[in-house]
PDB file of N, CA and C in Angstrom:
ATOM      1  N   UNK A   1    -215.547  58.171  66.860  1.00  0.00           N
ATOM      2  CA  UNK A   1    -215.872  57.279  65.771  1.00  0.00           C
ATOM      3  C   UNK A   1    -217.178  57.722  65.116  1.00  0.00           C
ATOM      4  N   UNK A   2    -217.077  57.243  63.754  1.00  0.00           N
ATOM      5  CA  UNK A   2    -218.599  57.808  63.156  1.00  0.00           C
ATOM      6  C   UNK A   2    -219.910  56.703  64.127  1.00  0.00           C
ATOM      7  N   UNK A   3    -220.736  57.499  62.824  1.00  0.00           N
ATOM      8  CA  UNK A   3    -221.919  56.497  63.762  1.00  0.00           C
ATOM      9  C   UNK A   3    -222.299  54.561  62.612  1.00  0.00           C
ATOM     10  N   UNK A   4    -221.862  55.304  61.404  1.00  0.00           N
ATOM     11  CA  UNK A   4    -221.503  53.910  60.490  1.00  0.00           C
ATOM     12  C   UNK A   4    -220.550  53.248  61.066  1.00  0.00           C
ATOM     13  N   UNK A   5    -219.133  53.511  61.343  1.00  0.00           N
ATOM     14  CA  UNK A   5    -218.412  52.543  62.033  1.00  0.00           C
ATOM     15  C   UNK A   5    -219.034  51.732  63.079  1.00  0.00           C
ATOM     16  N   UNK A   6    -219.678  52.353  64.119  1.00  0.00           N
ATOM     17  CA  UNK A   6    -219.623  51.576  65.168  1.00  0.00           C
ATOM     18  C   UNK A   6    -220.968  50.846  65.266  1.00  0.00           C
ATOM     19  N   UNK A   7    -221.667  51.109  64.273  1.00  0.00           N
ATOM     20  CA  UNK A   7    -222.780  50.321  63.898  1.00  0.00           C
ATOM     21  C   UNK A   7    -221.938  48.759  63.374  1.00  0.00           C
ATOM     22  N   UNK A   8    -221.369  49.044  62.526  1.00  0.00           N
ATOM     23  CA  UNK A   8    -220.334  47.927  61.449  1.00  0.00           C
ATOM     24  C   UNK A   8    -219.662  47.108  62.439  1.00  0.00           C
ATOM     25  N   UNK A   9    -219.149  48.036  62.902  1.00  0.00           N
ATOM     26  CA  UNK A   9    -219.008  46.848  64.394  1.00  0.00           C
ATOM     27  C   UNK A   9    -219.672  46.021  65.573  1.00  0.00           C
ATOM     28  N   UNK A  10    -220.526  46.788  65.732  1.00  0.00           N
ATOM     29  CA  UNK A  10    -221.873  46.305  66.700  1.00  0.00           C
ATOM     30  C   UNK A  10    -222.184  44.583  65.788  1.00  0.00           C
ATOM     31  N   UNK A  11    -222.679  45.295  64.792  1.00  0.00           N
ATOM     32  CA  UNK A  11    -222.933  43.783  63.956  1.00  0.00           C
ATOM     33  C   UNK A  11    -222.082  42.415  63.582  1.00  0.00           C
ATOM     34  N   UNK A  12    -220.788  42.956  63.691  1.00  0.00           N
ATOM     35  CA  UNK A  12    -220.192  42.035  63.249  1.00  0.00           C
ATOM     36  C   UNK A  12    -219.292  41.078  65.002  1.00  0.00           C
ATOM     37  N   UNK A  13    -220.009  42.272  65.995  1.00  0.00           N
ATOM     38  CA  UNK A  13    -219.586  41.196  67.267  1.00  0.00           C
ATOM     39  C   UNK A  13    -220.646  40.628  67.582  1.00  0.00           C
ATOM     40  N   UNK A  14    -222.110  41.196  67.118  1.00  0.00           N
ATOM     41  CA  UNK A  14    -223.129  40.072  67.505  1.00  0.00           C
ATOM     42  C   UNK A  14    -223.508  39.019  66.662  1.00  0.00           C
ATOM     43  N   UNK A  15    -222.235  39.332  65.391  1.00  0.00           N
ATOM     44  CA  UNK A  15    -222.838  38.165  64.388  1.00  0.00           C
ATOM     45  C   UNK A  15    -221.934  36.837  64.777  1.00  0.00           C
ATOM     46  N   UNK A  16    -220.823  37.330  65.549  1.00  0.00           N
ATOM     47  CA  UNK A  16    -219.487  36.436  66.277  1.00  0.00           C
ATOM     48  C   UNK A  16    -220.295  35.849  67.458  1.00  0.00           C
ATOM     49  N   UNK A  17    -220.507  36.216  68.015  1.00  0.00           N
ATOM     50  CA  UNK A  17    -221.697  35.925  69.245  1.00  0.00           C
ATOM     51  C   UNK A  17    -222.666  34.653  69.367  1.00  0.00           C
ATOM     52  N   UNK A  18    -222.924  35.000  67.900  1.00  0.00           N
ATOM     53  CA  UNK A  18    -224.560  34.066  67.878  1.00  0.00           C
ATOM     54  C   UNK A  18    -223.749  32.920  66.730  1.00  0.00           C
ATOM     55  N   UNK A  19    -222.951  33.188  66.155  1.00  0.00           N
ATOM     56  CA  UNK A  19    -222.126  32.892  65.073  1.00  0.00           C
ATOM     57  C   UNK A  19    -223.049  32.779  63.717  1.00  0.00           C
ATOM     58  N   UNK A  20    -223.975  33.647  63.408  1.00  0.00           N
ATOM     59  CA  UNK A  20    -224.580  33.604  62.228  1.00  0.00           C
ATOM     60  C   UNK A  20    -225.080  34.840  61.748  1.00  0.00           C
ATOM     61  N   UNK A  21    -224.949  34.928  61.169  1.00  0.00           N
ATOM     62  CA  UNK A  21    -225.556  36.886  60.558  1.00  0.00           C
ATOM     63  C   UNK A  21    -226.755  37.232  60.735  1.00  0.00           C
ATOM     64  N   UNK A  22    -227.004  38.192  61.275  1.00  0.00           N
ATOM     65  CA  UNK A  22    -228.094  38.924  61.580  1.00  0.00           C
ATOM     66  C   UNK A  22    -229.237  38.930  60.592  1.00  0.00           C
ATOM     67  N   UNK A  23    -229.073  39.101  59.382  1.00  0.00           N
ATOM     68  CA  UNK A  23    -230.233  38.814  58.103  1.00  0.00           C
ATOM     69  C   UNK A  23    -230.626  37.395  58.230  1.00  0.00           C
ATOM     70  N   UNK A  24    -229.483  36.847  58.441  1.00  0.00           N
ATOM     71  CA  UNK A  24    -230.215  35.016  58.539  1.00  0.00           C
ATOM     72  C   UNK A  24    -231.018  34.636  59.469  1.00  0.00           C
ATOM     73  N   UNK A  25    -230.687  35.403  60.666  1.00  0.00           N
ATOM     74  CA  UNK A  25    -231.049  34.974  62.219  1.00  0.00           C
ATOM     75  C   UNK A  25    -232.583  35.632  61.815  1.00  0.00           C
ATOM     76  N   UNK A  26    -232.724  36.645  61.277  1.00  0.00           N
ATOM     77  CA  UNK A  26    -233.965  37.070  61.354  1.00  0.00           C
ATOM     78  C   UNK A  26    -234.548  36.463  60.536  1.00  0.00           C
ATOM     79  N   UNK A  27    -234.303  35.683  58.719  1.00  0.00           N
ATOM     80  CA  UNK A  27    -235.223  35.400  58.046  1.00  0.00           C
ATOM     81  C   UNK A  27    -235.309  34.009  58.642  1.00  0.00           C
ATOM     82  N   UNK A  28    -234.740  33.322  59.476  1.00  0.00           N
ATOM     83  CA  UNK A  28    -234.701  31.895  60.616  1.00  0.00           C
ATOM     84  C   UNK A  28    -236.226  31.993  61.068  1.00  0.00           C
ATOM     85  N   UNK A  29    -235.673  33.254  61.881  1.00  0.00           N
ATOM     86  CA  UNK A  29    -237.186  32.948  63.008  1.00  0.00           C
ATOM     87  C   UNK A  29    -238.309  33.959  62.168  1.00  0.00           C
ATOM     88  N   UNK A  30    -238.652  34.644  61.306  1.00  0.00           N
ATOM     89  CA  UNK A  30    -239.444  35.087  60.507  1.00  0.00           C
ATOM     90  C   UNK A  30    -240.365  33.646  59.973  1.00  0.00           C
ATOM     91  N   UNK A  31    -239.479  32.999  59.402  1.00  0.00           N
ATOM     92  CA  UNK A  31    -240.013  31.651  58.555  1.00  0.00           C
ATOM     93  C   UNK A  31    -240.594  30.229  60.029  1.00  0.00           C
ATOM     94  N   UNK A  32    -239.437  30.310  61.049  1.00  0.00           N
ATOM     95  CA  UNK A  32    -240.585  29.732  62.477  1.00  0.00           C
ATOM     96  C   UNK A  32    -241.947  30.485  62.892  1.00  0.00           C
ATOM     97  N   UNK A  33    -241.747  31.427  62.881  1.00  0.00           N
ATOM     98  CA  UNK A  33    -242.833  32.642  63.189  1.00  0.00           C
ATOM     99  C   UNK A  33    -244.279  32.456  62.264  1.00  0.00           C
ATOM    100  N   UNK A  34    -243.358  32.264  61.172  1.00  0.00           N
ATOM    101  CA  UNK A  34    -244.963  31.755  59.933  1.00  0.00           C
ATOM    102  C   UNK A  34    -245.275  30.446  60.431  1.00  0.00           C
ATOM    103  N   UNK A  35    -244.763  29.449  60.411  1.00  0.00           N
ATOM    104  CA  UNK A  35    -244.955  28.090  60.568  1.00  0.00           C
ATOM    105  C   UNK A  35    -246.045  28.557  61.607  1.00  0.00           C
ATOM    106  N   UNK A  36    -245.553  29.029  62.640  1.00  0.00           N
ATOM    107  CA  UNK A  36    -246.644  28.859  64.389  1.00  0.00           C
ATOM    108  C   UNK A  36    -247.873  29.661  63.839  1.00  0.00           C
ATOM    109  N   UNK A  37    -247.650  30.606  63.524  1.00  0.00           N
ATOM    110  CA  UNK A  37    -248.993  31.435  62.767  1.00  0.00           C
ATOM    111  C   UNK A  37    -250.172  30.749  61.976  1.00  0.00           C
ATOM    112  N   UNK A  38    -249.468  29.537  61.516  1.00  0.00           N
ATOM    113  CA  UNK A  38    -250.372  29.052  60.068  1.00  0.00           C
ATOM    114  C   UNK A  38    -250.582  27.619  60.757  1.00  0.00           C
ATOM    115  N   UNK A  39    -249.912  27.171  62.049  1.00  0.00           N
ATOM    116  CA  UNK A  39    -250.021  25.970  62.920  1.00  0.00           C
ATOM    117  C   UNK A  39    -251.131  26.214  63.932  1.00  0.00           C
ATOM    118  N   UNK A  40    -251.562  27.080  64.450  1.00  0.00           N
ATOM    119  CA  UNK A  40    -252.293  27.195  65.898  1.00  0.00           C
ATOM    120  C   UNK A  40    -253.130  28.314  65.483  1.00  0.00           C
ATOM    121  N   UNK A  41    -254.029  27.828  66.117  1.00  0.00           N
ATOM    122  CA  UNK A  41    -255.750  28.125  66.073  1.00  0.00           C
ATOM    123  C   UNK A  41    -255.353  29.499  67.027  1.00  0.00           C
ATOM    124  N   UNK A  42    -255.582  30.827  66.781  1.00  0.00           N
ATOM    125  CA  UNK A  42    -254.868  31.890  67.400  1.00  0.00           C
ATOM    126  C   UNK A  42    -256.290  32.126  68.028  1.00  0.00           C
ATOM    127  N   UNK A  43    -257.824  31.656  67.206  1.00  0.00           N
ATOM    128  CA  UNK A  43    -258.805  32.624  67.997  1.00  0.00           C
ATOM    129  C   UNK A  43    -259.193  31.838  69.453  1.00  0.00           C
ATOM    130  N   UNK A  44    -258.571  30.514  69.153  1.00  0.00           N
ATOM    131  CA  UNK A  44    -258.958  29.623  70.585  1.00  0.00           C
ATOM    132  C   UNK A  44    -258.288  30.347  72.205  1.00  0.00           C
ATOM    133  N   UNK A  45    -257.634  31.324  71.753  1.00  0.00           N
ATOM    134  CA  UNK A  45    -256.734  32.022  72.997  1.00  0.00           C
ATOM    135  C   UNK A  45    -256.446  33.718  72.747  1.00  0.00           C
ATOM    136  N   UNK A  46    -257.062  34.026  71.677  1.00  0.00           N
ATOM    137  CA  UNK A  46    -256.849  35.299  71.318  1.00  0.00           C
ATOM    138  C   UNK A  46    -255.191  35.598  70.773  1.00  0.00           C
ATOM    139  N   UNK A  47    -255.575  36.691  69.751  1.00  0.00           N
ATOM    140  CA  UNK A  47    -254.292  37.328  69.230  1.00  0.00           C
ATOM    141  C   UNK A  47    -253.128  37.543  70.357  1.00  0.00           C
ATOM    142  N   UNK A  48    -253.828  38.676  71.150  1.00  0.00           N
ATOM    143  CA  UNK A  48    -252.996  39.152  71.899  1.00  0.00           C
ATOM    144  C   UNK A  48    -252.422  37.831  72.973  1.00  0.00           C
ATOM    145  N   UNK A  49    -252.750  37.343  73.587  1.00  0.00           N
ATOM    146  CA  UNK A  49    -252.129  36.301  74.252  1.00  0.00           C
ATOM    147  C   UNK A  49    -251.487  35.696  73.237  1.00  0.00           C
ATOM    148  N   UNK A  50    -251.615  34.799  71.774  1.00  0.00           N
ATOM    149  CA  UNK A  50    -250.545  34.602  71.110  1.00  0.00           C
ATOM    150  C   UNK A  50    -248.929  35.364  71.271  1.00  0.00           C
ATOM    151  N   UNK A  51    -249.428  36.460  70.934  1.00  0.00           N
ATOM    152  CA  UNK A  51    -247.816  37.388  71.297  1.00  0.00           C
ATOM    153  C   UNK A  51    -247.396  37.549  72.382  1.00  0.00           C
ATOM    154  N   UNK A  52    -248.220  36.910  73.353  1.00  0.00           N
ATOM    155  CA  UNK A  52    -247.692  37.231  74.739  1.00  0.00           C
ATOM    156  C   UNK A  52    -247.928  38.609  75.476  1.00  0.00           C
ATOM    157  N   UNK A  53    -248.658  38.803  75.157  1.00  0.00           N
ATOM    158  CA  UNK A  53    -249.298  40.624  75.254  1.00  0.00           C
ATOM    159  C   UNK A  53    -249.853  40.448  77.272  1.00  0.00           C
ATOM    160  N   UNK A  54    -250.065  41.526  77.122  1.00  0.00           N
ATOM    161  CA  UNK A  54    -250.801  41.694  78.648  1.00  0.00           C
ATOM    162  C   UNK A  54    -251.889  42.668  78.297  1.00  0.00           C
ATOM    163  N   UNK A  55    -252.576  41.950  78.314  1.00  0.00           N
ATOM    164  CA  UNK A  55    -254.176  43.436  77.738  1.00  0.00           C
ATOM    165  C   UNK A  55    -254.779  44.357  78.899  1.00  0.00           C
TER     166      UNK A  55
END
């Protein structure tokens, strides 16, 4: 199989999966992602612990 096919497919069983399309799922949690960003005081705990980092 090419490598476009089975990409085309990859996507369209994880879009069956989650049952919502992959562009949505991401501009979803992109737009939660801002909310928490612009909600919580990031320097009270540092950046990196925000993301969950291990420094």
């Amino acid at each position: 199989m090419h490598l476009e096919t089975l990409q085309l497919m990859s996507k369209g069983f994880i879009e069956k999966i989650i049952g919502n399309s992959i562009e949505t799922e991401i501009l979803e949690n992109a737009k939660n992602f801002r909310k928490l960003w612009e909600s919580t005081n990031i320097e009270a705990f540092g950046q990196n612990e925000f993301f969950g980092g291990k420094a």
